[in-house]
N, C-alpha and C. Protein backbone atom coordinates (compact mmCIF):
# COMPACT_ATOMS: atom_id res chain seq x y z
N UNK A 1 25.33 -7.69 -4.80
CA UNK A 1 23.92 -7.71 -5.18
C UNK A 1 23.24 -6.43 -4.69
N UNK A 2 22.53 -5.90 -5.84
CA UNK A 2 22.52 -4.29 -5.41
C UNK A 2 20.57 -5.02 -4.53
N UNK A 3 20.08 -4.29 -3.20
CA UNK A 3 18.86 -4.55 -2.56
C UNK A 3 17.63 -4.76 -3.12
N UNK A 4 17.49 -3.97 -4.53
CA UNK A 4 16.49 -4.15 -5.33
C UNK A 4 16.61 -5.63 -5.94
N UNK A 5 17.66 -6.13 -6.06
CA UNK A 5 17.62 -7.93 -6.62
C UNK A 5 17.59 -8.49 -5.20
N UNK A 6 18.10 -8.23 -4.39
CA UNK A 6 17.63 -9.11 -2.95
C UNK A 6 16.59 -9.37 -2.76
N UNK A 7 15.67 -8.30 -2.81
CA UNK A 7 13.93 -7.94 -2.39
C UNK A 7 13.21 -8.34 -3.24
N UNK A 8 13.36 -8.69 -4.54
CA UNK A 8 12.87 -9.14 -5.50
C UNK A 8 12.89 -10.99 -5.61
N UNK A 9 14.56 -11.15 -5.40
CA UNK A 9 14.45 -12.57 -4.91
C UNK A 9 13.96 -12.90 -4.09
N UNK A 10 14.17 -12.98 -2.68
CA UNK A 10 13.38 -13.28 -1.81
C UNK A 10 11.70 -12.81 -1.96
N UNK A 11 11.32 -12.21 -2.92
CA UNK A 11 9.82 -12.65 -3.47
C UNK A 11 9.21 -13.47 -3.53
N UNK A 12 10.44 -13.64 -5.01
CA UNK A 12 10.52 -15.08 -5.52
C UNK A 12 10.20 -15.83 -5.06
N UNK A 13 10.90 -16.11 -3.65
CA UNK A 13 11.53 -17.38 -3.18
C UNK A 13 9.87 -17.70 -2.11
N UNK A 14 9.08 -16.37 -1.71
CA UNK A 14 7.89 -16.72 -0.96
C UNK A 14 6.68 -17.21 -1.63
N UNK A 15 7.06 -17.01 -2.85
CA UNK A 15 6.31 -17.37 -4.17
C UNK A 15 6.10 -18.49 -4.14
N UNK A 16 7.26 -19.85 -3.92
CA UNK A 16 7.70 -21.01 -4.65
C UNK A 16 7.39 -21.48 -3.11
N UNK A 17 7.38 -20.74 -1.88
CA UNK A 17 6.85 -21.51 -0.81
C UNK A 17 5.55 -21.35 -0.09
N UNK A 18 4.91 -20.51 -0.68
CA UNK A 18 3.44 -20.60 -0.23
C UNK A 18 2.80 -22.11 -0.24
N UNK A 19 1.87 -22.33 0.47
CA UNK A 19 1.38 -23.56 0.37
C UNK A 19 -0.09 -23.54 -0.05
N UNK A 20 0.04 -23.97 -1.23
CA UNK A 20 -1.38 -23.50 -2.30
C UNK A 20 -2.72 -24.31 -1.14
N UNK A 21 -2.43 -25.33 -0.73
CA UNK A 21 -3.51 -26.21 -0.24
C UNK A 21 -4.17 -25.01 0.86
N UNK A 22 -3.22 -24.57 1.51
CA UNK A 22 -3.74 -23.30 2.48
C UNK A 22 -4.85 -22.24 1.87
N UNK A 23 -4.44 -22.15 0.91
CA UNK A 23 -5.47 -20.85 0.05
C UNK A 23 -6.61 -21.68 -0.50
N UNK A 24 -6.57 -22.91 -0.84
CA UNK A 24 -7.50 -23.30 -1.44
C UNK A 24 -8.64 -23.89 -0.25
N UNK A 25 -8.03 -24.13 0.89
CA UNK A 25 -9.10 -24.40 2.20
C UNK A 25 -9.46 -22.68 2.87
N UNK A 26 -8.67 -21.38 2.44
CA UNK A 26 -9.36 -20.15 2.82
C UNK A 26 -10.46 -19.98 1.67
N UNK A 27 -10.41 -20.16 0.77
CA UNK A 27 -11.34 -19.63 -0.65
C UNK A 27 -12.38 -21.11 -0.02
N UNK A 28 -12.09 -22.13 0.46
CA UNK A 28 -13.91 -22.64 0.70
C UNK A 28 -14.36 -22.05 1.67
N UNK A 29 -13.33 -21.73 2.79
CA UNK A 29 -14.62 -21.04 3.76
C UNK A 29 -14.70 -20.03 3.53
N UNK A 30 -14.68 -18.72 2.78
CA UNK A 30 -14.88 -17.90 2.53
C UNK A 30 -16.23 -18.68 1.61
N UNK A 31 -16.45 -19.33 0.30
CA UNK A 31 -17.09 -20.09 -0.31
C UNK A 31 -18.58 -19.88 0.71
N UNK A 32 -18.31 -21.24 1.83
CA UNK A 32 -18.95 -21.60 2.60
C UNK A 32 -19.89 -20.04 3.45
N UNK A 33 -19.11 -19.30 3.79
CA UNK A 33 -19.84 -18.17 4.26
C UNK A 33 -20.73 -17.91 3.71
N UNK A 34 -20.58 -17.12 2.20
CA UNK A 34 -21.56 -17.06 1.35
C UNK A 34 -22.52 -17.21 1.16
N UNK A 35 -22.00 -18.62 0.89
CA UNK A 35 -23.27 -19.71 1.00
C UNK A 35 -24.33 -19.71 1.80
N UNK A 36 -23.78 -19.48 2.96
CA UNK A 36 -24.87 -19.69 4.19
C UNK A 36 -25.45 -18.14 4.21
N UNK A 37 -25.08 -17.16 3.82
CA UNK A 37 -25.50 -15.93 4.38
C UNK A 37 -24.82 -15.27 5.09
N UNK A 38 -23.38 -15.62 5.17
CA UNK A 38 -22.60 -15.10 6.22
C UNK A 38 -22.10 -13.78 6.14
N UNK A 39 -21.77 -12.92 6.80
CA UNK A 39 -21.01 -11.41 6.35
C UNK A 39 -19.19 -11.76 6.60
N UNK A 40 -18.50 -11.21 6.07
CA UNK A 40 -17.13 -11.70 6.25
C UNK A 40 -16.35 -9.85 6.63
N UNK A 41 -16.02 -10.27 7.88
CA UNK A 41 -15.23 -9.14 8.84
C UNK A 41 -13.54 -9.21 8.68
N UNK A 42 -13.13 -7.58 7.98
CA UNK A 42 -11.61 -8.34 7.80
C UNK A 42 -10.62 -7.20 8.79
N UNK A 43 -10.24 -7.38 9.55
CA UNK A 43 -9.56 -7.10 10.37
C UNK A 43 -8.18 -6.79 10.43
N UNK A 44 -7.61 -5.89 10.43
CA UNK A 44 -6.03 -5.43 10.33
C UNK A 44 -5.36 -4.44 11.24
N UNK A 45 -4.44 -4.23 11.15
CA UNK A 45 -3.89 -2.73 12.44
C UNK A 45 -2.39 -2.36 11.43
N UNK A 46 -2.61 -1.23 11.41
CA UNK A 46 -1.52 -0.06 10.70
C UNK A 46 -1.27 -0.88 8.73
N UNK A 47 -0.26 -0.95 8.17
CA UNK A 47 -0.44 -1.42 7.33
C UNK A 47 -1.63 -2.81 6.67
N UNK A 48 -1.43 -3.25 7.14
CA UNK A 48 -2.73 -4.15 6.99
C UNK A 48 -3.64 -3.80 7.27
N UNK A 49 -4.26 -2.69 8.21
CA UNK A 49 -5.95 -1.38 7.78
C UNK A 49 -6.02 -0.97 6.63
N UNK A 50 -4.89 -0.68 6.19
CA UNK A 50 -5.22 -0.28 4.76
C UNK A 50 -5.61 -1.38 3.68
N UNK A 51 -4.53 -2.36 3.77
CA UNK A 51 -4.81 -3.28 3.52
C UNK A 51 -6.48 -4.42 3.30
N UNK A 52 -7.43 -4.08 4.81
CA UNK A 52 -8.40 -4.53 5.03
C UNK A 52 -9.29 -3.57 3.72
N UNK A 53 -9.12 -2.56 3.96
CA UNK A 53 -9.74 -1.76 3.52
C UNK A 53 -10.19 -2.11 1.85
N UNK A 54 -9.10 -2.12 1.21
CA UNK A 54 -8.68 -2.49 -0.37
C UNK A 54 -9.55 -3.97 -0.68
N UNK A 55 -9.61 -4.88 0.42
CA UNK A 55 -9.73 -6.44 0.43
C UNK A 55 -11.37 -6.30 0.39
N UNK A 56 -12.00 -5.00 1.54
CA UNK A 56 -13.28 -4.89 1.37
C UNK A 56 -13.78 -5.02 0.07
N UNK A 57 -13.25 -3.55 -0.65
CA UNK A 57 -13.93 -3.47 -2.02
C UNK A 57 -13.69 -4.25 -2.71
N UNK A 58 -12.80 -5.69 -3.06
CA UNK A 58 -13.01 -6.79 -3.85
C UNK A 58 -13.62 -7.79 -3.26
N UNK A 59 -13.63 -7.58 -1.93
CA UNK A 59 -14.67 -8.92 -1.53
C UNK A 59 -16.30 -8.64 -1.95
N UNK A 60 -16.85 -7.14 -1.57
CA UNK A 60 -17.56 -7.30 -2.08
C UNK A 60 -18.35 -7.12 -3.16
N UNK A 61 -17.84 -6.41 -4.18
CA UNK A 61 -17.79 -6.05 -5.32
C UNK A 61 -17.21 -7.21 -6.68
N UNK A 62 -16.40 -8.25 -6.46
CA UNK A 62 -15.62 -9.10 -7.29
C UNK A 62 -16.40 -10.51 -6.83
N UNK A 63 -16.53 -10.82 -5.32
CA UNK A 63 -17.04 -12.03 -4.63
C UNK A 63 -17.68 -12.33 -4.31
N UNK A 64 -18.90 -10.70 -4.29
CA UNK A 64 -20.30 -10.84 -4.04
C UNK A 64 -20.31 -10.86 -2.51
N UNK A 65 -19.49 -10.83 -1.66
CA UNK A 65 -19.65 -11.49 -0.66
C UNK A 65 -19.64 -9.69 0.77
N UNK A 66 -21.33 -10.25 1.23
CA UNK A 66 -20.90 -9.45 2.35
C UNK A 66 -19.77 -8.29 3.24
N UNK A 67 -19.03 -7.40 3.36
CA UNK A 67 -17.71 -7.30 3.99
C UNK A 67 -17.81 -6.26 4.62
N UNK A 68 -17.04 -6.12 5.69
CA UNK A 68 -16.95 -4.79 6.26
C UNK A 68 -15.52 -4.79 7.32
N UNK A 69 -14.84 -3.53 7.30
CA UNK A 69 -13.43 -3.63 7.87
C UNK A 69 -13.89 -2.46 8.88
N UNK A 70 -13.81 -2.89 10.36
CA UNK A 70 -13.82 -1.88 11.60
C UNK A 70 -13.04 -0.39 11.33
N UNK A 71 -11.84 -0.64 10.52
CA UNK A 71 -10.85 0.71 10.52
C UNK A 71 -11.82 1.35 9.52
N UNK A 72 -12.71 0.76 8.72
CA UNK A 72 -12.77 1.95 7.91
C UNK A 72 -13.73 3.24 8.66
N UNK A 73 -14.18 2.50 10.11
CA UNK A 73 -14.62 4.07 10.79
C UNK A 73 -14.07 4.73 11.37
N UNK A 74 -13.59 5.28 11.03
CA UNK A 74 -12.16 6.02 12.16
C UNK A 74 -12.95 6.77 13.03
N UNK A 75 -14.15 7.36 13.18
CA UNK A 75 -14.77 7.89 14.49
C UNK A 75 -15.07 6.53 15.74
N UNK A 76 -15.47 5.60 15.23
CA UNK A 76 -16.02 4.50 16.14
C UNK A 76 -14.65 3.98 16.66
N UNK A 77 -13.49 3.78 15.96
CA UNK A 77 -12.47 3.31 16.44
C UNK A 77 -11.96 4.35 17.54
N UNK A 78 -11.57 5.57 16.87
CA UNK A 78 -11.10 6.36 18.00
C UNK A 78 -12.15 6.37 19.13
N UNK A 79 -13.25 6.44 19.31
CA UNK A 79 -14.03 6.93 20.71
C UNK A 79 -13.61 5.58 20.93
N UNK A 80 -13.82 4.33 20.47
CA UNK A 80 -13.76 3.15 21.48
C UNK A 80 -12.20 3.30 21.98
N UNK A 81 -11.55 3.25 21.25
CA UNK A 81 -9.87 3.30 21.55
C UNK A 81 -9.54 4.71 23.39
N UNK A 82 -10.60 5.71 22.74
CA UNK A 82 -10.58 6.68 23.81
C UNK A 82 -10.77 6.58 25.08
N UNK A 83 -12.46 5.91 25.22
CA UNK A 83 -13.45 5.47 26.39
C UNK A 83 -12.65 4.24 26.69
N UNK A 84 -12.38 3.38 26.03
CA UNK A 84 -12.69 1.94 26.45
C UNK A 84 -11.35 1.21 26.40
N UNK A 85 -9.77 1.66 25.19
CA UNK A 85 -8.74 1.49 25.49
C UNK A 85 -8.95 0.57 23.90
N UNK A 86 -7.69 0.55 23.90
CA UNK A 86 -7.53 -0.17 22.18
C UNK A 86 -7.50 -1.62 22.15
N UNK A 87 -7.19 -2.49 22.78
CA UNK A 87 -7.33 -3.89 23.32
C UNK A 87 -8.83 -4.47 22.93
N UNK A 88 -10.39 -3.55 23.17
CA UNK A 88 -11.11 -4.53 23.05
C UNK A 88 -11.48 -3.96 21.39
N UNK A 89 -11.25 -2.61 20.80
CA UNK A 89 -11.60 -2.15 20.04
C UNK A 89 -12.27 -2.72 18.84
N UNK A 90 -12.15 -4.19 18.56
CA UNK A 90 -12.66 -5.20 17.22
C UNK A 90 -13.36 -5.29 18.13
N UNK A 91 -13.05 -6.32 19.47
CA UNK A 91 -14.41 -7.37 19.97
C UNK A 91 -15.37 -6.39 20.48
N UNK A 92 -15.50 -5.05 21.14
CA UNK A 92 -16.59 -4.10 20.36
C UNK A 92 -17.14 -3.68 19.46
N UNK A 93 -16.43 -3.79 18.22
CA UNK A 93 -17.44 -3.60 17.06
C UNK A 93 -18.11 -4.74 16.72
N UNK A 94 -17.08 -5.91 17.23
CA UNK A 94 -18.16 -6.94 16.26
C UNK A 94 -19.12 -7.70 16.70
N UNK A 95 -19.53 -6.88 18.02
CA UNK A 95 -20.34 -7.43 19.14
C UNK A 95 -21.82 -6.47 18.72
N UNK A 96 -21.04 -5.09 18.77
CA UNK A 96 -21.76 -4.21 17.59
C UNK A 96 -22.45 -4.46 16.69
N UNK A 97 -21.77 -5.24 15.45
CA UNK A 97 -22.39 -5.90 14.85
C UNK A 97 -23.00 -7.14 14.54
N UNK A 98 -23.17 -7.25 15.33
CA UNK A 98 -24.41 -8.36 15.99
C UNK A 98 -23.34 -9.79 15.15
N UNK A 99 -22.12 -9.94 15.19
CA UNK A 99 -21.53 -11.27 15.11
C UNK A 99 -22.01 -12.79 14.88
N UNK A 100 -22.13 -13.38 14.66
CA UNK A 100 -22.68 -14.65 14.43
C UNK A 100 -22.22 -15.68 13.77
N UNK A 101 -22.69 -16.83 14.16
CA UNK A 101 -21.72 -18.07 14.08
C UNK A 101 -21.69 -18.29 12.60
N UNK A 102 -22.48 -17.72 11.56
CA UNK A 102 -22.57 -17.88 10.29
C UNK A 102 -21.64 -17.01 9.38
N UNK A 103 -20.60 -15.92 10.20
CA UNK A 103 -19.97 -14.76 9.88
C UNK A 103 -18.39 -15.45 9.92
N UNK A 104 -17.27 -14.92 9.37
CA UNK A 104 -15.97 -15.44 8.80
C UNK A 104 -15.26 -13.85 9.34
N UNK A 105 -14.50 -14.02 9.97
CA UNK A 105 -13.44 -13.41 10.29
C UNK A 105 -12.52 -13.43 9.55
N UNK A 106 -11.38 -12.66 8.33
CA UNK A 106 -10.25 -12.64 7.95
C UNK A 106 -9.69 -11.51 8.73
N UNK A 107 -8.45 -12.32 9.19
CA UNK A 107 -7.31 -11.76 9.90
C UNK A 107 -6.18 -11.45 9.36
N UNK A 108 -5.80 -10.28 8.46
CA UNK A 108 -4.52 -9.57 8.07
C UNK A 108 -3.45 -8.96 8.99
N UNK A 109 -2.65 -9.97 9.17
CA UNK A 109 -1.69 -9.06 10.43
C UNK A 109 -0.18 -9.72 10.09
N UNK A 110 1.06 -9.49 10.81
CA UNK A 110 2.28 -9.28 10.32
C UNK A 110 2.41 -10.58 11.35
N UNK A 111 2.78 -10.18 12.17
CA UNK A 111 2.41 -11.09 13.37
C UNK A 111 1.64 -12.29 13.64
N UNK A 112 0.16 -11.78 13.94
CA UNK A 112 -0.74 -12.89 14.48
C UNK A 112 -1.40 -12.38 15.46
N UNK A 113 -0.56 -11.58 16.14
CA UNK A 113 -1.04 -11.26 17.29
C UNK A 113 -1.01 -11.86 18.61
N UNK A 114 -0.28 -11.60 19.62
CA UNK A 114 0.32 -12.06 21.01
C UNK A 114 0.08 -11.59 22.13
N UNK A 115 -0.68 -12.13 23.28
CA UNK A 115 -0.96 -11.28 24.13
C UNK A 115 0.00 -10.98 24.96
N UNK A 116 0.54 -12.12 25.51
CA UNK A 116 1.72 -12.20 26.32
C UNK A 116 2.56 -10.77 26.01
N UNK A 117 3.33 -10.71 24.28
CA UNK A 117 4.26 -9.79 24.20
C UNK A 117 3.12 -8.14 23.70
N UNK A 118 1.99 -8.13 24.01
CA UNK A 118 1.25 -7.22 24.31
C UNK A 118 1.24 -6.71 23.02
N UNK A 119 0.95 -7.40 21.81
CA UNK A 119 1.59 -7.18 20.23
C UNK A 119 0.19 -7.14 19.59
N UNK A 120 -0.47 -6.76 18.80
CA UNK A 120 -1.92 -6.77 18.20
C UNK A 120 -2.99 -7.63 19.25
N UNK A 121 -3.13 -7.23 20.88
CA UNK A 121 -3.96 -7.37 21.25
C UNK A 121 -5.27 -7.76 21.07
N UNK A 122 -5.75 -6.41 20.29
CA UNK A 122 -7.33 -6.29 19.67
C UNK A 122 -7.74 -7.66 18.91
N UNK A 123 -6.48 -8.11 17.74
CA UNK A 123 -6.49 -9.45 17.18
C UNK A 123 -7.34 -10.59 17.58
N UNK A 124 -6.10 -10.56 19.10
CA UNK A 124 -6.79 -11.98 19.94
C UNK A 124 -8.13 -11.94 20.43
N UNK A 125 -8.63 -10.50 20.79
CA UNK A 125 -9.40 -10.85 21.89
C UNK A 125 -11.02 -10.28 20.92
N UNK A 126 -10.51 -10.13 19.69
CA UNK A 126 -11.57 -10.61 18.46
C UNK A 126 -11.74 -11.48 18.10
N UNK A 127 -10.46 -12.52 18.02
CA UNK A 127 -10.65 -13.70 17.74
C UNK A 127 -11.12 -14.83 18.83
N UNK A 128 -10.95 -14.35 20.33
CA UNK A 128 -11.30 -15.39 20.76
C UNK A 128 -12.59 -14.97 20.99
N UNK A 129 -13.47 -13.99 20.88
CA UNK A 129 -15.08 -13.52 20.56
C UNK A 129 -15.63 -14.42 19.46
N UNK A 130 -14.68 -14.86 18.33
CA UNK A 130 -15.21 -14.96 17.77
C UNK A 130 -15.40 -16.67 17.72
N UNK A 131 -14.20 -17.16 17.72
CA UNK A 131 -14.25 -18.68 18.57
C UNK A 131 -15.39 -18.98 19.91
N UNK A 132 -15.93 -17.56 20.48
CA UNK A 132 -16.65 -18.12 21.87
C UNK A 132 -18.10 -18.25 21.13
N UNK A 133 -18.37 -17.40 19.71
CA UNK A 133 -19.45 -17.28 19.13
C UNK A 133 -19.84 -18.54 18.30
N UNK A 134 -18.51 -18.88 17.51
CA UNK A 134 -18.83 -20.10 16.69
C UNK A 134 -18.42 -19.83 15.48
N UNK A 135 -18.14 -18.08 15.10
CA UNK A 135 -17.78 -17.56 13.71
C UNK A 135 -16.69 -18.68 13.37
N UNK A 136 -16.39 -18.54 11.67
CA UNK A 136 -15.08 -18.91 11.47
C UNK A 136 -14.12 -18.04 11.11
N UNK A 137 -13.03 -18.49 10.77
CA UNK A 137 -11.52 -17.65 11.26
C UNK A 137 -11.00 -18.03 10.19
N UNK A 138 -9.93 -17.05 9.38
CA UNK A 138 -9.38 -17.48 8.73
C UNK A 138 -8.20 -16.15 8.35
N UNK A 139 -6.64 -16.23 8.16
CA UNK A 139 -5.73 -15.80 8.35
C UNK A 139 -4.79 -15.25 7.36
N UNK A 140 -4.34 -14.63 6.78
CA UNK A 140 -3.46 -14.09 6.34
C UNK A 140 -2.21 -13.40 6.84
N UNK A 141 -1.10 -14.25 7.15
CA UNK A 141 -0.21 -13.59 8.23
C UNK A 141 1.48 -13.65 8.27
N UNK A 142 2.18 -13.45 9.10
CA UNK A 142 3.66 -13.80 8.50
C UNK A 142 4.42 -14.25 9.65
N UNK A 143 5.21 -14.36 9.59
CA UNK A 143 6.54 -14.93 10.68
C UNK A 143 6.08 -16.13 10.88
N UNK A 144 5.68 -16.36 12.34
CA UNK A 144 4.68 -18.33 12.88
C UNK A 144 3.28 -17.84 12.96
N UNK A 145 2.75 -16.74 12.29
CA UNK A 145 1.27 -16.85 12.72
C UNK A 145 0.52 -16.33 14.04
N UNK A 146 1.31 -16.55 14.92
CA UNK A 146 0.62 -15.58 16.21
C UNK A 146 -0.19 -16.87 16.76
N UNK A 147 -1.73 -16.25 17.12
CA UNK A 147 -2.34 -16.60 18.04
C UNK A 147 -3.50 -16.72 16.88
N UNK A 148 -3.18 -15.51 16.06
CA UNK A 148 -4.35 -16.44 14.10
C UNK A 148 -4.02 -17.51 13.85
N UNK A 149 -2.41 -18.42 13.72
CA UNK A 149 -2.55 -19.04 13.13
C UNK A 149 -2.88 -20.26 14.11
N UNK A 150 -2.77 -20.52 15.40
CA UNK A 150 -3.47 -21.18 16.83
C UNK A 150 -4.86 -21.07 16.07
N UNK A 151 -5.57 -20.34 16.08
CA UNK A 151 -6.99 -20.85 16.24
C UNK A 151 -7.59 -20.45 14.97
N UNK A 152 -6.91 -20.64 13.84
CA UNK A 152 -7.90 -20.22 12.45
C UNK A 152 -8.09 -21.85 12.03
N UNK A 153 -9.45 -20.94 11.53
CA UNK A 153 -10.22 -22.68 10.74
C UNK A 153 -9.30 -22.75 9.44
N UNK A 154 -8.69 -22.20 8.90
CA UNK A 154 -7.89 -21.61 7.59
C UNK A 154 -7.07 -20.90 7.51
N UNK A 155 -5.51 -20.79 7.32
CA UNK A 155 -4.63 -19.53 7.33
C UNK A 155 -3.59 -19.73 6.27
N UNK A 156 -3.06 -18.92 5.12
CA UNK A 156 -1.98 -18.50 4.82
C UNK A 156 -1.01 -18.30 5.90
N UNK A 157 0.20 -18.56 5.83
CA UNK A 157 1.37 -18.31 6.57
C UNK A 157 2.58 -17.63 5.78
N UNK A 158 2.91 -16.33 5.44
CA UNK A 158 3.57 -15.97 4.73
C UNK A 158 5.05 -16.57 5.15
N UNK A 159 5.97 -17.17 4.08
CA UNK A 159 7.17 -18.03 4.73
C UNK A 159 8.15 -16.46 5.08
N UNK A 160 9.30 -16.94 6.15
CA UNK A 160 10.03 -16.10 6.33
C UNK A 160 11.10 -16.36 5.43
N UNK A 161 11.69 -15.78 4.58
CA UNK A 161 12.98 -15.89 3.99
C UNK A 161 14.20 -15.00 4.08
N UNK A 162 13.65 -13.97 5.06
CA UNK A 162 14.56 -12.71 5.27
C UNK A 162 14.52 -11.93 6.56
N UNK A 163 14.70 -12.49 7.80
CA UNK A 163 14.26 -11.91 9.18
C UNK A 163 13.72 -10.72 9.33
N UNK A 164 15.02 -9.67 8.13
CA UNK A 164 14.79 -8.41 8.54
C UNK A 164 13.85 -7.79 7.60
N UNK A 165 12.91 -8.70 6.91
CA UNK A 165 12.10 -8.15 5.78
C UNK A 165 10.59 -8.56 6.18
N UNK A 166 10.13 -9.02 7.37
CA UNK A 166 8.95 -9.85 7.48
C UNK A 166 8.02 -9.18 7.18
N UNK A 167 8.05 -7.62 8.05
CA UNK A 167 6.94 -6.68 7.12
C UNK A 167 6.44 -6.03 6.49
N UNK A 168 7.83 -5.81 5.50
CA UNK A 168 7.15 -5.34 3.66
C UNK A 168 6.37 -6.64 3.58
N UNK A 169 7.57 -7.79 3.62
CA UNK A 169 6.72 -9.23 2.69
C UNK A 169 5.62 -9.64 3.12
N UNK A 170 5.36 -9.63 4.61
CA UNK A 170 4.15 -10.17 5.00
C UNK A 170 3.08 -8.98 4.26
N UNK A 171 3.25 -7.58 4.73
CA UNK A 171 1.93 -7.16 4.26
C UNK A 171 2.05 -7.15 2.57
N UNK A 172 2.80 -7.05 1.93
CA UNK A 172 3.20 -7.44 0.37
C UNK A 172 2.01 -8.56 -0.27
N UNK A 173 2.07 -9.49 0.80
CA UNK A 173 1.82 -10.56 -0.04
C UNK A 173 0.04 -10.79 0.82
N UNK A 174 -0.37 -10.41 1.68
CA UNK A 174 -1.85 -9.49 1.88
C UNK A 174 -2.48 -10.06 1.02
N UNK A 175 -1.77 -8.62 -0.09
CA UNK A 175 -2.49 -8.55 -1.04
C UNK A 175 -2.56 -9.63 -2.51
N UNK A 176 -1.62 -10.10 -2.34
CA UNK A 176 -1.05 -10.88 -3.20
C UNK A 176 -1.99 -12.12 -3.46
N UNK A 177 -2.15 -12.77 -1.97
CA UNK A 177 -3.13 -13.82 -1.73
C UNK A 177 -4.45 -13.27 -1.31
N UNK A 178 -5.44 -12.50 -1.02
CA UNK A 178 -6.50 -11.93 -1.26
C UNK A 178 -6.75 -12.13 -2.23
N UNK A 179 -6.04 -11.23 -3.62
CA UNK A 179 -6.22 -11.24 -4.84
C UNK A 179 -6.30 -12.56 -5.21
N UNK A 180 -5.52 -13.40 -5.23
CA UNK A 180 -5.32 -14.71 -5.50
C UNK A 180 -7.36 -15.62 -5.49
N UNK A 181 -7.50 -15.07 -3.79
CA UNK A 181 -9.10 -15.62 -3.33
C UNK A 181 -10.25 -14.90 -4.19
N UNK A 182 -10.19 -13.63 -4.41
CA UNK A 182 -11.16 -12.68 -5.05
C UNK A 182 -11.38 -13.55 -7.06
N UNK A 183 -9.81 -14.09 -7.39
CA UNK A 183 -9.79 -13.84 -8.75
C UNK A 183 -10.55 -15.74 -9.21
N UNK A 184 -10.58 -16.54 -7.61
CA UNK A 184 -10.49 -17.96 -7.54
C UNK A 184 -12.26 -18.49 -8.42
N UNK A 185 -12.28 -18.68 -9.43
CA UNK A 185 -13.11 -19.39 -10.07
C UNK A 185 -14.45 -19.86 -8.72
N UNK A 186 -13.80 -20.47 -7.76
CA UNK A 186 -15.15 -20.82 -6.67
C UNK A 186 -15.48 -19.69 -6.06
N UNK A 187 -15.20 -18.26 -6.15
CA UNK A 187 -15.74 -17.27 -5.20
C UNK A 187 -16.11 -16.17 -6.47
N UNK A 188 -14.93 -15.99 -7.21
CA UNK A 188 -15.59 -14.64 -8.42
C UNK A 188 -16.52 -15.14 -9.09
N UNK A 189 -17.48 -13.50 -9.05
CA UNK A 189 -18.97 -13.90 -9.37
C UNK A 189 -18.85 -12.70 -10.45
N UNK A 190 -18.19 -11.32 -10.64
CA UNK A 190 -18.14 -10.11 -11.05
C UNK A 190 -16.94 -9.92 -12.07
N UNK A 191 -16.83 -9.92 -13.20
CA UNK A 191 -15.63 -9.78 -13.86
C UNK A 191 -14.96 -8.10 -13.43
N UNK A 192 -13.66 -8.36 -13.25
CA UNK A 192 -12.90 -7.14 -12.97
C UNK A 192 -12.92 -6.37 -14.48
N UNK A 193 -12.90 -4.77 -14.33
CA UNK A 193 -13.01 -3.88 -15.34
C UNK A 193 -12.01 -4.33 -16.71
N UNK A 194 -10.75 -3.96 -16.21
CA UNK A 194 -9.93 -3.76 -17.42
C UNK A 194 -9.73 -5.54 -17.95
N UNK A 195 -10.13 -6.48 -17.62
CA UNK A 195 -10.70 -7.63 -18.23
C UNK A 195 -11.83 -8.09 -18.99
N UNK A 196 -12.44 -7.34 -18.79
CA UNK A 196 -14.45 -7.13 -19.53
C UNK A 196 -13.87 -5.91 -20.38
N UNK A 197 -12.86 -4.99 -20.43
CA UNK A 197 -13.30 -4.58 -21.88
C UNK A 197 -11.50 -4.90 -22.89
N UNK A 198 -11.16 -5.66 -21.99
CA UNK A 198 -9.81 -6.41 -23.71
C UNK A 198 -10.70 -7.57 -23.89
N UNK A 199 -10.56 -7.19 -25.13
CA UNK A 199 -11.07 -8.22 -26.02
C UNK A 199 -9.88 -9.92 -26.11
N UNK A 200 -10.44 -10.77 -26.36
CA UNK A 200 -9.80 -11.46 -25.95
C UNK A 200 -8.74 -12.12 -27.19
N UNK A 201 -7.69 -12.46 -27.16
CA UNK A 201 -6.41 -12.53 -28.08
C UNK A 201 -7.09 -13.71 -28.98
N UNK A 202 -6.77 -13.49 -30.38
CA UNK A 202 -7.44 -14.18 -31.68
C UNK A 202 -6.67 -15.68 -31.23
């Protein structure tokens, strides 16, 4: 089996094990944010920053919904990372931004984030800011979830089907299920471009 059908199957195979009920309890509280006025903070480190980044412009552009991703300042990150050390670097910004119990945290990470094995730090100690605030939490993640999938009001769990593949597939599928929330009848408010101008099949 030449790697390109391996990688492709085991797609597949994360495809047929996602657990839809999971996405459909992230798309209400995302819903629910909204609703209330909430801003929704999406949070990532190395592939999944970029990741956050991409998720911004359909959250708020497709979902209507509030958004803002810490990486996309790379001056504020580096001085905090500089002065203050990379560990508190989220729970400074989002203290920054005046946080609140009406605000939704999405967490994009490979991991989860672990303090113990000293693994996406910043993660936890955003998330437990944000648990001390009242925000809600909600996850996008791979392997067991970390310490997102411990304390999210809502999480995707990307399944493992390939040890040595967790983080193409985990950050792969990011996007996969984002998209999935952005395109969900209860949150899209904005028709995407190249859909508003095909005309639709006779």
């Amino acid at each position: 089996m030449s790697y390109a059908i391996q990688h492709l199957k085991e797609t597949a195979e994360i495809v047929a094990q996602l657990n839809p009920a999971d996405c459909e309890q992230c798309v209400a509280e995302l819903r629910a944010t909204r609703d209330r006025g909430g801003r929704l903070f999406i949070l990532g480190v190395g592939g999944s920053a970029a990741n956050a980044s991409h998720a911004v412009n359909d959250f708020r552009k497709i979902a209507g919904l509030e958004c803002y991703a810490p990486t996309d300042n790379v001056s504020e990150l580096t001085a905090r990372t500089n002065d203050e050390g990379w560990a508190s670097v989220f729970a400074e910004w989002l203290r920054g931004s005046r946080l609140t119990a009406k605000d939704c945290l999405l967490i994009l990470s490979v991991g989860g984030g672990n303090l113990e094995k000293n693994v996406s730090p910043n993660l936890v100690l955003a998330l437990q800011l944000a648990k001390q605030i009242g925000a809600r939490v909600i996850g996008i993640v791979g392997k067991d979830g970390g310490y997102t999938a411990q304390v999210a009001d809502a999480c995707v769990i990307v399944p493992t089907v390939n040890p040595g593949n967790i983080t193409p597939h985990s950050e792969a599928f990011q996007a996969v299920v984002w998209h999935l929330f952005v395109s969900h009848p209860a949150l899209k408010v904005n028709q995407t471009k190249w859909e508003s101008v095909t005309p639709p099949k006779a």
